[in-house]
C-alpha atoms as a PDB file:
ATOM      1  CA  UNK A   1     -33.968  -9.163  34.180  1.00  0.00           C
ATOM      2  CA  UNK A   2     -30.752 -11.172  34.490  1.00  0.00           C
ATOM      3  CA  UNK A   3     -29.386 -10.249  30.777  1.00  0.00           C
ATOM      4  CA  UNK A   4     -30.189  -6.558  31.629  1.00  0.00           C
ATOM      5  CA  UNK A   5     -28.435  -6.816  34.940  1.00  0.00           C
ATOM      6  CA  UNK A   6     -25.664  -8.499  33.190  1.00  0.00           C
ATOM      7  CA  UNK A   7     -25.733  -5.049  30.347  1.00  0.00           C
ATOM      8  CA  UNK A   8     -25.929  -2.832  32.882  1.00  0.00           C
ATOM      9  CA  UNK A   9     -22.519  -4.767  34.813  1.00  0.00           C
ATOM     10  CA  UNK A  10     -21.026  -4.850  31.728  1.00  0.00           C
ATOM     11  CA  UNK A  11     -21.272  -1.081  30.412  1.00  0.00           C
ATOM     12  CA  UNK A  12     -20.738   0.158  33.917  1.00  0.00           C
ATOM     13  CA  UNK A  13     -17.467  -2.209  34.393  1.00  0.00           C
ATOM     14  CA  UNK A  14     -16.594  -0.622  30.320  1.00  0.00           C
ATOM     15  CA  UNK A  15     -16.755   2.769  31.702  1.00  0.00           C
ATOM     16  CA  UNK A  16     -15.111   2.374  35.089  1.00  0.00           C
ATOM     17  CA  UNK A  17     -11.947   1.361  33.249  1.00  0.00           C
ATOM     18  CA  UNK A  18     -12.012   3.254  30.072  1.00  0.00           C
ATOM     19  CA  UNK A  19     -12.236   6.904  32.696  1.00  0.00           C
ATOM     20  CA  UNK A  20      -9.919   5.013  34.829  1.00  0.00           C
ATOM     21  CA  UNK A  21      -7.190   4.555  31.681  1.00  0.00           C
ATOM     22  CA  UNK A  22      -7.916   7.564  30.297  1.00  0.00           C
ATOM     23  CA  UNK A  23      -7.253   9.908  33.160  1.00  0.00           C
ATOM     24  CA  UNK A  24      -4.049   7.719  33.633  1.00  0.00           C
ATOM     25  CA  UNK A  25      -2.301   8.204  30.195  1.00  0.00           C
ATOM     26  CA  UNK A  26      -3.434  11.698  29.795  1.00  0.00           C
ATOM     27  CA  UNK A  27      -1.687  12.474  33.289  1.00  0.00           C
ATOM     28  CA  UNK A  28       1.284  10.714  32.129  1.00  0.00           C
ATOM     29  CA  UNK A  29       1.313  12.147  28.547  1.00  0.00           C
ATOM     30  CA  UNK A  30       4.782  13.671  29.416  1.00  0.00           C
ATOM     31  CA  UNK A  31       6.194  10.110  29.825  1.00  0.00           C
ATOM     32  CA  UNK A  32       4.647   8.878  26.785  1.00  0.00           C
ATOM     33  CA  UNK A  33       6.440  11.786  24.641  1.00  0.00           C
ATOM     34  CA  UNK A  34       9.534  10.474  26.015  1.00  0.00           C
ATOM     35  CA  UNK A  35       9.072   7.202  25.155  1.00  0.00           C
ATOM     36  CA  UNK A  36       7.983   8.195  21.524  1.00  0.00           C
ATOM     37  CA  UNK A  37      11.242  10.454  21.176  1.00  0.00           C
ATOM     38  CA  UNK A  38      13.609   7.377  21.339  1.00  0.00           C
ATOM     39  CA  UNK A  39      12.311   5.632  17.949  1.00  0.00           C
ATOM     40  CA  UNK A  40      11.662   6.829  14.358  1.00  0.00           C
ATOM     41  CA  UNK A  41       9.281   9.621  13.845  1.00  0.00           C
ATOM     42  CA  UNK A  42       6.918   6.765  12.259  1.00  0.00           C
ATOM     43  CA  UNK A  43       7.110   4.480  15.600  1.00  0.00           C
ATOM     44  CA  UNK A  44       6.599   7.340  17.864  1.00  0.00           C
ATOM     45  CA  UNK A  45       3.478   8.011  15.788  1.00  0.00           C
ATOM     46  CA  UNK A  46       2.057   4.902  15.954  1.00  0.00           C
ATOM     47  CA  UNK A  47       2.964   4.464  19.624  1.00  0.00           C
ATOM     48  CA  UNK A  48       1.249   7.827  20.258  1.00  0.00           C
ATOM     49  CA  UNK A  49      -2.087   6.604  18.232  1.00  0.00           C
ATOM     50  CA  UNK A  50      -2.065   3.262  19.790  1.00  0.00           C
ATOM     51  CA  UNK A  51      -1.424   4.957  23.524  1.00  0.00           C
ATOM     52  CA  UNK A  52      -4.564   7.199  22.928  1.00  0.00           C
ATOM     53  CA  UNK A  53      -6.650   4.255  21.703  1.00  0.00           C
ATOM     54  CA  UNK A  54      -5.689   1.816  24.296  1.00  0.00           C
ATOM     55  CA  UNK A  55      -8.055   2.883  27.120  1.00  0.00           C
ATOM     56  CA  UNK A  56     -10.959   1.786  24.825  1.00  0.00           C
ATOM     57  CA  UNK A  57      -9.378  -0.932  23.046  1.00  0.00           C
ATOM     58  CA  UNK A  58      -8.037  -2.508  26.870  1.00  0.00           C
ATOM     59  CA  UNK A  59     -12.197  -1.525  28.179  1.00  0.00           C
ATOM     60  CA  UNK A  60     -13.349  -3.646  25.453  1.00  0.00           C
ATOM     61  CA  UNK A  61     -11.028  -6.590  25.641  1.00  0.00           C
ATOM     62  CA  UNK A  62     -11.768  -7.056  29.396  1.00  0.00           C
ATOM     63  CA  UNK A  63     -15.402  -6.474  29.191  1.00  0.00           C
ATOM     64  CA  UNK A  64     -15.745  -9.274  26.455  1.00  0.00           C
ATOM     65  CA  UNK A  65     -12.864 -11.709  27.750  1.00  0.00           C
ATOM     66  CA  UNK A  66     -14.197 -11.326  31.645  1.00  0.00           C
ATOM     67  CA  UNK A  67     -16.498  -9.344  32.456  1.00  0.00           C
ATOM     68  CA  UNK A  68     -18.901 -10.837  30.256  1.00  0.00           C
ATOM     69  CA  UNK A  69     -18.138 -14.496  30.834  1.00  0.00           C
ATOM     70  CA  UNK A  70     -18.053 -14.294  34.543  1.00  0.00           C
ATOM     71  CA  UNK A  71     -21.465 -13.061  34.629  1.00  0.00           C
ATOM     72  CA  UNK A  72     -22.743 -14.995  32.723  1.00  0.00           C
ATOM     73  CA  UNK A  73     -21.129 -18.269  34.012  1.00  0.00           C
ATOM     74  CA  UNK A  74     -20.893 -17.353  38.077  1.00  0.00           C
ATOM     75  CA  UNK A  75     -24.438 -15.121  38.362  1.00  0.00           C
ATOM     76  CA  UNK A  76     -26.795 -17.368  39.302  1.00  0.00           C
ATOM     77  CA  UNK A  77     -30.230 -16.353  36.595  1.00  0.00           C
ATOM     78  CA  UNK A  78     -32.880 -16.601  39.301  1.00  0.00           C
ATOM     79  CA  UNK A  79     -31.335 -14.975  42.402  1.00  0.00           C
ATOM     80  CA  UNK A  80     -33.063 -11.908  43.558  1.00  0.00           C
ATOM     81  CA  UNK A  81     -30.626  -9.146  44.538  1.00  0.00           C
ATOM     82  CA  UNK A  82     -30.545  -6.134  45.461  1.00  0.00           C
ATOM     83  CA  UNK A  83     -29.679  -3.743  42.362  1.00  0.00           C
ATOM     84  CA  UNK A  84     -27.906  -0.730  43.082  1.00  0.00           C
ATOM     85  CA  UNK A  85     -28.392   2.804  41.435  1.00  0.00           C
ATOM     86  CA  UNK A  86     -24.223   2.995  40.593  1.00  0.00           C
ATOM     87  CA  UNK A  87     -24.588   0.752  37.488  1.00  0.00           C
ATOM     88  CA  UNK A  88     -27.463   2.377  35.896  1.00  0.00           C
ATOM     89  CA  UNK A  89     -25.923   5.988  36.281  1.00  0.00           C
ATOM     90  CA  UNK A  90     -22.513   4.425  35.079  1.00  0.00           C
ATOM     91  CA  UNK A  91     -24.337   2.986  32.142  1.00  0.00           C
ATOM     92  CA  UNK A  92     -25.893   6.111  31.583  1.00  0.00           C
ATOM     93  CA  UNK A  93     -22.788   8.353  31.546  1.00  0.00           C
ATOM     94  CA  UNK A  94     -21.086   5.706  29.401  1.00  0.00           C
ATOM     95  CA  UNK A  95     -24.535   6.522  26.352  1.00  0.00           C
ATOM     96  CA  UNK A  96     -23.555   9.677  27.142  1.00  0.00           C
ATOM     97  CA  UNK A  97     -20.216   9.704  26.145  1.00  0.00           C
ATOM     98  CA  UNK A  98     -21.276   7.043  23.046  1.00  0.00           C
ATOM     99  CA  UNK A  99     -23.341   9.866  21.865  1.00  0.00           C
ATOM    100  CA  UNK A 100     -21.040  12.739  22.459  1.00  0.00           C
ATOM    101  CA  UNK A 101     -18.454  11.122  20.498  1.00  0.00           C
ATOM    102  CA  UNK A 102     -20.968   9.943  17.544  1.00  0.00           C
ATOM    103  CA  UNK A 103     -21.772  14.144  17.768  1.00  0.00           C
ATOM    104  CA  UNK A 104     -17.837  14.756  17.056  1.00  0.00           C
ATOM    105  CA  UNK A 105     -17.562  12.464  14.339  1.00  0.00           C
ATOM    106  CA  UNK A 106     -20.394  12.854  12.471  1.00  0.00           C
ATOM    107  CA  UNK A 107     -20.087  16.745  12.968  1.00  0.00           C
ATOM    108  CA  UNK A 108     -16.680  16.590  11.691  1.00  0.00           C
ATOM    109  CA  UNK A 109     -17.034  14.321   8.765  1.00  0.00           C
ATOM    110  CA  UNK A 110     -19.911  16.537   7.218  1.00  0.00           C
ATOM    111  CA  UNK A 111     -17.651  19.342   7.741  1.00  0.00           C
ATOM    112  CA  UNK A 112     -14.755  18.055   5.798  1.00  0.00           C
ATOM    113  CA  UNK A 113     -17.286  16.833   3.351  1.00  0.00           C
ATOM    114  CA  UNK A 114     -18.807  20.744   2.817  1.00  0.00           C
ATOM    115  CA  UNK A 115     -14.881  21.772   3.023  1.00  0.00           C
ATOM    116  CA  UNK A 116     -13.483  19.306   0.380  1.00  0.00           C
ATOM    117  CA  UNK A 117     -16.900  19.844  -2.065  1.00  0.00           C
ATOM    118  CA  UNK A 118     -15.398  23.423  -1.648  1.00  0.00           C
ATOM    119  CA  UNK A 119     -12.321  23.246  -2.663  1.00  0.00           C
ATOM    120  CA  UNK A 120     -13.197  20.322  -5.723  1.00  0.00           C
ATOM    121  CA  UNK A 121     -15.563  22.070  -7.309  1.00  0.00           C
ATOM    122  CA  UNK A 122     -13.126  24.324  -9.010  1.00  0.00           C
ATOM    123  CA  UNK A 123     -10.504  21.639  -9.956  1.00  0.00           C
ATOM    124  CA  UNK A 124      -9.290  21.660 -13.449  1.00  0.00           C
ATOM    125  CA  UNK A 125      -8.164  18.223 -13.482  1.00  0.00           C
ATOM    126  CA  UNK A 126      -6.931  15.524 -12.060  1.00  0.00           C
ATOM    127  CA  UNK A 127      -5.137  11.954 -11.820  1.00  0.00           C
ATOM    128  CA  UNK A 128      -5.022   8.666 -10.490  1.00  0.00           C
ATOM    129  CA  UNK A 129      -2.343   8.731  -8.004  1.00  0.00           C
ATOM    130  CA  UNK A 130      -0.613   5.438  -6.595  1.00  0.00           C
ATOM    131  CA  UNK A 131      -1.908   4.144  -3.206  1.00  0.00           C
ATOM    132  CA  UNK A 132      -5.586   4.853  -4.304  1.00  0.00           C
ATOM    133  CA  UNK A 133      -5.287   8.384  -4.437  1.00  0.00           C
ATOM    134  CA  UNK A 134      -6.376  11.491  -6.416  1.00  0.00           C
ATOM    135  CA  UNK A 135      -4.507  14.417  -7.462  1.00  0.00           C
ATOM    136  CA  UNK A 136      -6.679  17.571  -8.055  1.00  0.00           C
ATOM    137  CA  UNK A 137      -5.971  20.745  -9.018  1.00  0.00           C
ATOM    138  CA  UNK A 138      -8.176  23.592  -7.342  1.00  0.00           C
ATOM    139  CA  UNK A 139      -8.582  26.849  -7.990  1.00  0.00           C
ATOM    140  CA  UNK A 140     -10.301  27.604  -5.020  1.00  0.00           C
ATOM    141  CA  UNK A 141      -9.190  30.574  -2.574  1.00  0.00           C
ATOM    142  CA  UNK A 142      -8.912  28.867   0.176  1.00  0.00           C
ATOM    143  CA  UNK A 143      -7.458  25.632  -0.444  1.00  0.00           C
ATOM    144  CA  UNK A 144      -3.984  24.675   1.497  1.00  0.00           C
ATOM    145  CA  UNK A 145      -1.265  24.943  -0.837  1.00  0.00           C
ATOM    146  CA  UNK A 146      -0.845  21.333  -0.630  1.00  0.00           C
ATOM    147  CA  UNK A 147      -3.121  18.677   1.118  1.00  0.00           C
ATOM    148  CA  UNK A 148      -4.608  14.924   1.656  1.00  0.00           C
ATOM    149  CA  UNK A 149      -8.027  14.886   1.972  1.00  0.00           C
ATOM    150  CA  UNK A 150     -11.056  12.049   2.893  1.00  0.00           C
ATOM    151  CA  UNK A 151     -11.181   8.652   3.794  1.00  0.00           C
ATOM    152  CA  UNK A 152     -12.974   6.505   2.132  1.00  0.00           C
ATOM    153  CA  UNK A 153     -12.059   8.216  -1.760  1.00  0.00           C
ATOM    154  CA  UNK A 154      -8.817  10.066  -0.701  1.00  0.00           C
ATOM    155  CA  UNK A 155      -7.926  12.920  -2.432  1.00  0.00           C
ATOM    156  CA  UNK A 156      -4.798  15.226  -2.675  1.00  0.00           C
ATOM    157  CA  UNK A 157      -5.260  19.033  -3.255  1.00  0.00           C
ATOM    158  CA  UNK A 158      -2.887  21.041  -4.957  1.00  0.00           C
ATOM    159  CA  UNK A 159      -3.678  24.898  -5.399  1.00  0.00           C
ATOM    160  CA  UNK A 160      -2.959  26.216  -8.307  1.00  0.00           C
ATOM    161  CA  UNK A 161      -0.010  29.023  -7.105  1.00  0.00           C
ATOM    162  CA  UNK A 162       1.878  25.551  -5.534  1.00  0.00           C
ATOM    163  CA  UNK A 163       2.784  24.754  -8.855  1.00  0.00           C
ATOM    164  CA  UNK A 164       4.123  27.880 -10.034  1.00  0.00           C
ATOM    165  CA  UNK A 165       6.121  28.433  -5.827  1.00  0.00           C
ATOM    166  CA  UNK A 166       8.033  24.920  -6.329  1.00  0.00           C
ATOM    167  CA  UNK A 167      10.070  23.394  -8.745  1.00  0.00           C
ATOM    168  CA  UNK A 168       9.581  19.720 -10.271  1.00  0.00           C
ATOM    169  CA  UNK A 169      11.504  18.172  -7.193  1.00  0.00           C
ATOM    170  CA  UNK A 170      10.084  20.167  -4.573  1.00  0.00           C
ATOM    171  CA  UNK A 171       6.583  19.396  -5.861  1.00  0.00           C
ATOM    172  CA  UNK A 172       7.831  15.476  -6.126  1.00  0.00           C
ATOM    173  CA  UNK A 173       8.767  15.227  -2.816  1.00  0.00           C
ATOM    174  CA  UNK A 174       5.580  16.710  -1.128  1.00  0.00           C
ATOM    175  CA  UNK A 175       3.592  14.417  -3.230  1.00  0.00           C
ATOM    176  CA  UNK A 176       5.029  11.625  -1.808  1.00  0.00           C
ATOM    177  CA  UNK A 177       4.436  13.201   1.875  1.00  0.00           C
ATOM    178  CA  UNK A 178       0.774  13.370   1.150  1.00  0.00           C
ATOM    179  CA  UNK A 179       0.772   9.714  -0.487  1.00  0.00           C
ATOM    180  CA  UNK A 180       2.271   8.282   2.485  1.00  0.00           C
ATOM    181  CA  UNK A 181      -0.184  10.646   4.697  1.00  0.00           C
ATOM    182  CA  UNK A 182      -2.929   8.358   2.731  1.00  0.00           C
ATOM    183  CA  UNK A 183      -1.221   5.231   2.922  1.00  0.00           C
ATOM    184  CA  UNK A 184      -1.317   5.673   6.630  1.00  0.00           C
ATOM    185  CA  UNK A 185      -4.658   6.342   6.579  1.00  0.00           C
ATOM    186  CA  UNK A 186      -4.070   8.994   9.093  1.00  0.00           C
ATOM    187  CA  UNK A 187      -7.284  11.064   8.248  1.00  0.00           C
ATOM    188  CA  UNK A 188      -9.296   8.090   9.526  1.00  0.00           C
ATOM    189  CA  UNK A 189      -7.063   8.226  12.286  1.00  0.00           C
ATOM    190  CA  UNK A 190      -7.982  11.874  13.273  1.00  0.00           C
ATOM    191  CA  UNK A 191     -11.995  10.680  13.200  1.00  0.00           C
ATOM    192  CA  UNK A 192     -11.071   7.867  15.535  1.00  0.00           C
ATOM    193  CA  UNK A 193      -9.967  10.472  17.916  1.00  0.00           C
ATOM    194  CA  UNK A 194     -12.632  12.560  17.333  1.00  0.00           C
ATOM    195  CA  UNK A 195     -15.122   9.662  18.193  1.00  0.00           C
ATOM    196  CA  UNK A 196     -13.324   9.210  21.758  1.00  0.00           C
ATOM    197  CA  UNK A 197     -12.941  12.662  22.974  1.00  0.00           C
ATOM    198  CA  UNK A 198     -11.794  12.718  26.910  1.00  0.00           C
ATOM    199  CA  UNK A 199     -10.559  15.898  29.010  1.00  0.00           C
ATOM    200  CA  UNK A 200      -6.537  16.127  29.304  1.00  0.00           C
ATOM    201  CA  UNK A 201      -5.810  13.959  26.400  1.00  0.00           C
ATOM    202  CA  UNK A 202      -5.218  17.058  23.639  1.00  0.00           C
ATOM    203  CA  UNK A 203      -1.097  17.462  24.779  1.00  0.00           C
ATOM    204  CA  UNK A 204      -0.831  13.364  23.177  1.00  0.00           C
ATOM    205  CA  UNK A 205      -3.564  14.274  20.275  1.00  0.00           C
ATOM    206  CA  UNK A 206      -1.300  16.979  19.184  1.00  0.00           C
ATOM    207  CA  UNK A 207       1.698  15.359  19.753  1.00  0.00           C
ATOM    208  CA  UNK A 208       0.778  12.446  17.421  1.00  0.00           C
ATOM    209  CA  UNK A 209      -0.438  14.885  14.269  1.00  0.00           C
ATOM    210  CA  UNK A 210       3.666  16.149  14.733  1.00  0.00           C
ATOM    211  CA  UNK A 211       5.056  13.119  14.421  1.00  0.00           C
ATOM    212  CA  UNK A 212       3.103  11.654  11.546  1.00  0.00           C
ATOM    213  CA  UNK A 213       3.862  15.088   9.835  1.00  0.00           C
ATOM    214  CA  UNK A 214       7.572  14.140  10.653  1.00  0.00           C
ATOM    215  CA  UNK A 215       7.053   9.842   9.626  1.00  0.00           C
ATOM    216  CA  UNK A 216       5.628  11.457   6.089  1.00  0.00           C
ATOM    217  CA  UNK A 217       8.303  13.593   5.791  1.00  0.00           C
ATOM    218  CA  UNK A 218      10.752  10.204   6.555  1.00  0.00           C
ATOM    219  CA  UNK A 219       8.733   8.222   3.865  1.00  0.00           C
ATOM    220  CA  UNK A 220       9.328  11.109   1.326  1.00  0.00           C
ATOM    221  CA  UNK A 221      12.404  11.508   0.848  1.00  0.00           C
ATOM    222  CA  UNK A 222      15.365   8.560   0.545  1.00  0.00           C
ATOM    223  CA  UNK A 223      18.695  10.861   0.402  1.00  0.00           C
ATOM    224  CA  UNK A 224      20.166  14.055   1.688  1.00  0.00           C
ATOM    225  CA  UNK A 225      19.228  15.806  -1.737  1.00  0.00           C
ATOM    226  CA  UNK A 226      15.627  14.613  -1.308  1.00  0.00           C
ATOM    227  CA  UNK A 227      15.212  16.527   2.210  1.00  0.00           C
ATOM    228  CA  UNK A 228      16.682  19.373   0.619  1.00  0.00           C
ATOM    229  CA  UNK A 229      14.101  19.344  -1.346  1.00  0.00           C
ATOM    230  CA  UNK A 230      11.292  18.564   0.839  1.00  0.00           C
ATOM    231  CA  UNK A 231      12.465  21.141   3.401  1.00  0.00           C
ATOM    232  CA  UNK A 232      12.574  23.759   0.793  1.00  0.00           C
ATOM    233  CA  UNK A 233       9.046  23.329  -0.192  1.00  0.00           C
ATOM    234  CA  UNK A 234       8.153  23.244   3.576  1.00  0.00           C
ATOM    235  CA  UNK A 235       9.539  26.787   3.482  1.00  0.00           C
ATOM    236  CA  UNK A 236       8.161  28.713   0.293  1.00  0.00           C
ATOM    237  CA  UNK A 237       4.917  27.813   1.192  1.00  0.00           C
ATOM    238  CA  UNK A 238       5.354  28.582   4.595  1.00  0.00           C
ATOM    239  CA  UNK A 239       6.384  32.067   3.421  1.00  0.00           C
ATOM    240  CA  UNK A 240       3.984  31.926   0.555  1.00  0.00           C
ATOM    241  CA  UNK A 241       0.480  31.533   2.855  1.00  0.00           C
ATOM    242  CA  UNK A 242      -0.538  31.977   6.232  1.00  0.00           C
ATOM    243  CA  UNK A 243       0.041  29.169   8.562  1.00  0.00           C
ATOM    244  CA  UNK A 244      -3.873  27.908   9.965  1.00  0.00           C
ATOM    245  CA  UNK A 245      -4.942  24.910  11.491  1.00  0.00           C
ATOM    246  CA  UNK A 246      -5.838  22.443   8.932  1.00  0.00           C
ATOM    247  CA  UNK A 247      -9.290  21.651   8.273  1.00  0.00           C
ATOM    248  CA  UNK A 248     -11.393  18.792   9.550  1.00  0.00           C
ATOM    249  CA  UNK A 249     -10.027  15.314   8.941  1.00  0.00           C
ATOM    250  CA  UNK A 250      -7.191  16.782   6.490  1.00  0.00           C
ATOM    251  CA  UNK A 251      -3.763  17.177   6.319  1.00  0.00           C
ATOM    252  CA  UNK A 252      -1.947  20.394   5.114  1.00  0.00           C
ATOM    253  CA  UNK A 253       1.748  19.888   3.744  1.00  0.00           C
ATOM    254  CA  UNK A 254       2.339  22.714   6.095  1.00  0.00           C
ATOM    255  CA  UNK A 255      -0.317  24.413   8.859  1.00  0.00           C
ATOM    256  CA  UNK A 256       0.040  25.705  12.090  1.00  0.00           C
ATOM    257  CA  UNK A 257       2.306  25.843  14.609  1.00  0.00           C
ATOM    258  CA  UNK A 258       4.602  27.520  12.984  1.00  0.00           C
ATOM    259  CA  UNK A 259       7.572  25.825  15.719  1.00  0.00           C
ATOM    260  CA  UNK A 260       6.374  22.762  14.295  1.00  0.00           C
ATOM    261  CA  UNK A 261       7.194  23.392  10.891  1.00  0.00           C
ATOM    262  CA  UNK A 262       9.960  25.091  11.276  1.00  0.00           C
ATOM    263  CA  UNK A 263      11.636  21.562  13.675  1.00  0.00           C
ATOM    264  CA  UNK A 264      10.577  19.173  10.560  1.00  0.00           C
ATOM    265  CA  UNK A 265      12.925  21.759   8.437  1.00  0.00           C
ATOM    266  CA  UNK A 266      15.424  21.685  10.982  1.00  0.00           C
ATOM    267  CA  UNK A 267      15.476  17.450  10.832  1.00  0.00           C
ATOM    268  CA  UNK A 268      15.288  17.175   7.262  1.00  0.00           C
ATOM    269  CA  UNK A 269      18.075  19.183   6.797  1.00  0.00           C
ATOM    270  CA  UNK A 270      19.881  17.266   9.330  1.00  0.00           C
ATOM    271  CA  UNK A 271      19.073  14.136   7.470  1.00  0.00           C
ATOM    272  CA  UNK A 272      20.554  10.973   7.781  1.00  0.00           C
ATOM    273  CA  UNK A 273      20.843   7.696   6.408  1.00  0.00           C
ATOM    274  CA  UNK A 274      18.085   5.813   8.763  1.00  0.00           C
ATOM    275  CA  UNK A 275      19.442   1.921  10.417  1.00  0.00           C
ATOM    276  CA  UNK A 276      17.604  -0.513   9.355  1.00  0.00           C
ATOM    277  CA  UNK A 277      15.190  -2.034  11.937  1.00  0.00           C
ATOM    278  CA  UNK A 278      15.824  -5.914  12.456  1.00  0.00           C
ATOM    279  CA  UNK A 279      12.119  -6.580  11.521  1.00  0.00           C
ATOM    280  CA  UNK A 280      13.383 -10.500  12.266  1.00  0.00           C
ATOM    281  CA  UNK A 281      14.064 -10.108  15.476  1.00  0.00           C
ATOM    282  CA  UNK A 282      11.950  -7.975  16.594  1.00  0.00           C
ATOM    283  CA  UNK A 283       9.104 -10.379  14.793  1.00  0.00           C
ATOM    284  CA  UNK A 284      10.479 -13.252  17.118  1.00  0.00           C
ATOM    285  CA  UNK A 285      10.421 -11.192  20.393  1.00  0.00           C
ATOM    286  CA  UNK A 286       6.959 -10.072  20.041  1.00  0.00           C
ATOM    287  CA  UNK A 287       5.974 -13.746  19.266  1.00  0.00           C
ATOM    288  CA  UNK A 288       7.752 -15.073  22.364  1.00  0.00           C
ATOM    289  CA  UNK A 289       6.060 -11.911  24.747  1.00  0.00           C
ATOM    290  CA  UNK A 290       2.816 -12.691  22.966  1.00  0.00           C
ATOM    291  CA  UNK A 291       2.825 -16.713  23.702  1.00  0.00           C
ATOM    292  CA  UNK A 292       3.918 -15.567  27.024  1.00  0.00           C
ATOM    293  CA  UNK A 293       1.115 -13.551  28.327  1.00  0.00           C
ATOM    294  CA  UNK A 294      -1.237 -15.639  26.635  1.00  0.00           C
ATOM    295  CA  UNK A 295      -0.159 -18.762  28.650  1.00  0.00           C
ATOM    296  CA  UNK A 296      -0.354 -16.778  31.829  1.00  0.00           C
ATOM    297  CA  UNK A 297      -3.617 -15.418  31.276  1.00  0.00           C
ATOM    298  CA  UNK A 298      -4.834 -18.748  30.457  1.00  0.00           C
ATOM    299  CA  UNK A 299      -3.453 -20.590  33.661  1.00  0.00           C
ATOM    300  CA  UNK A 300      -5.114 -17.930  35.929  1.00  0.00           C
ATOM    301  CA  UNK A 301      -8.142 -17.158  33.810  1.00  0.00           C
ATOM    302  CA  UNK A 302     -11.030 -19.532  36.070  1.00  0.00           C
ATOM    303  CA  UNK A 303      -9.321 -17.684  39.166  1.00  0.00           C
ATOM    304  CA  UNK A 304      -9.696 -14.561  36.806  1.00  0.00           C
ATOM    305  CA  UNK A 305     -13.149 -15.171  36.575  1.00  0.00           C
ATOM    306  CA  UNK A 306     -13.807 -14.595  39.750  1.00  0.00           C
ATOM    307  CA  UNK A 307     -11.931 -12.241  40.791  1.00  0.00           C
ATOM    308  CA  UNK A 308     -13.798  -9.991  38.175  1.00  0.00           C
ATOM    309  CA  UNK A 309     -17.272 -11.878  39.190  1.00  0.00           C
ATOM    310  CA  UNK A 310     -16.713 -10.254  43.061  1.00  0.00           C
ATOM    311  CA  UNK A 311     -15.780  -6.905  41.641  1.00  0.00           C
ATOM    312  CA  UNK A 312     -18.872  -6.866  39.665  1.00  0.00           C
ATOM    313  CA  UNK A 313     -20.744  -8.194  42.815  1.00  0.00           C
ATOM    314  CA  UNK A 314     -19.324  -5.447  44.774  1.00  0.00           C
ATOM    315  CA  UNK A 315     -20.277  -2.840  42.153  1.00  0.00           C
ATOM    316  CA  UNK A 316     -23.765  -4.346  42.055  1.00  0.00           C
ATOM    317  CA  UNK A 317     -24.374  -3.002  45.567  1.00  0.00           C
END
């Protein structure tokens, strides 16, 4: 009874704060674009991902640094108390939402699977690509003129009417926006998201697939004649098919909106030479925060303890 009481503390304390977060970030999505607009398209995106993950990731890190511990170190094992009905409904929702997410990903993953068996099964050949990739060449109707596609054995899809709509630079340069779409691993990205599905949170989803399109387009090209390039391919094949959203855990060199495409043209033919981050400095400053909070969280964490053991009293009753 006592390690059951502690499960049913713990998931309901997991779910409190992961609703809690959630609600809070997608309210302040707005905020977060702004912040994300003042770096590099590749920092915004990965400051998007990480603010979408960070209600589960922070849920988990409490729940196993003091949640857990405090229970199990402050509850007395043999004290019969009163249980109250709020943690097993809490823990309950929280399966719930487990198994609605499971539902996405799995649903999604054997869609992309049907989709990408699709579009391989007519390709006429194909290559090892660098970064652990592999260039195909379908024939299949609807294939996206140019895509990256799975996660464990990524592939990228070219239809066969992309190589006859762009020249040997044009088709260079969106190559390299696919490969760096599969370096990123930003197809196992999308499932992530698709595992933690929660109301308000689509305005920061959507926000991050623009600016990875944007940090691929960055990582594609190293000169003004290079973004030429790239932003003319983004345009024949614009012109050449009709803009749709891309399919499940893939990503289309270009796809609906049709604003969005048309703002990475606008910045790549704007390009300029990018500064150079001071990866030194900023190494040292995230060092020194780092030592910093942990110090502080380990001077205060006994009075942490219990401080999170009341909490979970209160919530108890």
């Amino acid at each position: 009874m006592f390690f059951l009481r502690g499960f049913l503390v713990s998931c309901s304390m997991a779910v409190i704060m992961y609703v809690g977060l959630s609600a809070i970030i997608g309210a302040a999505s707005s905020m977060a674009l702004r912040v994300a607009a003042r770096g590099s398209a590749k920092s915004g995106a990965d400051f998007l991902f990480l603010m979408r993950l960070s209600p589960l990731l922070f849920a988990m890190l409490v729940t196993v640094a003091f949640v857990v511990p405090s229970f199990l170190l402050l509850e007395p094992q043999h004290a019969i108390e009163p249980f109250g009905f709020g943690p097993l409904l809490l823990s309950i929702a929280g399966f719930l939402g487990v198994a609605w997410g499971l539902g996405n990903g799995v649903g999604a993953l054997r869609r992309a699977d049907r989709q990408i068996r699709a579009w391989t099964i007519t390709a006429s050949s194909f290559e090892i690509q660098p970064r652990g990739a592999f260039l195909l060449v379908s024939r299949a109707a609807d294939v996206p003129p140019l895509a990256a596609a799975g996660i464990l054995k990524p592939k990228i899809l070219v239809a066969r009417e992309t190589e006859s709509v762009l020249n040997e630079r044009e088709l260079r340069c969106a190559l390299r926006h696919e490969r760096e779409h599969v370096r990123r691993h930003d197809n196992l990205r999308k499932l992530l998201l698709r595992l933690i599905p929660f109301p308000g949170t689509g305005t920061l989803e959507q926000a991050w697939r623009e600016a990875s399109e944007m940090a691929a387009d960055d990582a594609a090209v190293s000169n003004a004649s290079e973004a030429v390039d790239l932003a003319a391919a983004l345009v024949k094949l614009s012109r050449s098919v009709s803009l749709q959203p891309p399919a499940e855990l893939t990503t289309a060199l270009v796809h609906s909106p049709a604003s969005a495409v048309n703002s990475r043209v606008e910045r790549l033919l704007a390009w300029k030479e990018p500064a150079r981050p001071r990866w030194s400095h900023r190494f040292l400053l995230s060092c020194s925060i780092t030592a910093v909070v942990l110090t502080a969280v380990a001077s205060v964490y006994p009075q942490t303890l219990f401080f999170v053991h009341s909490a979970t009293e209160w919530l108890v009753r």
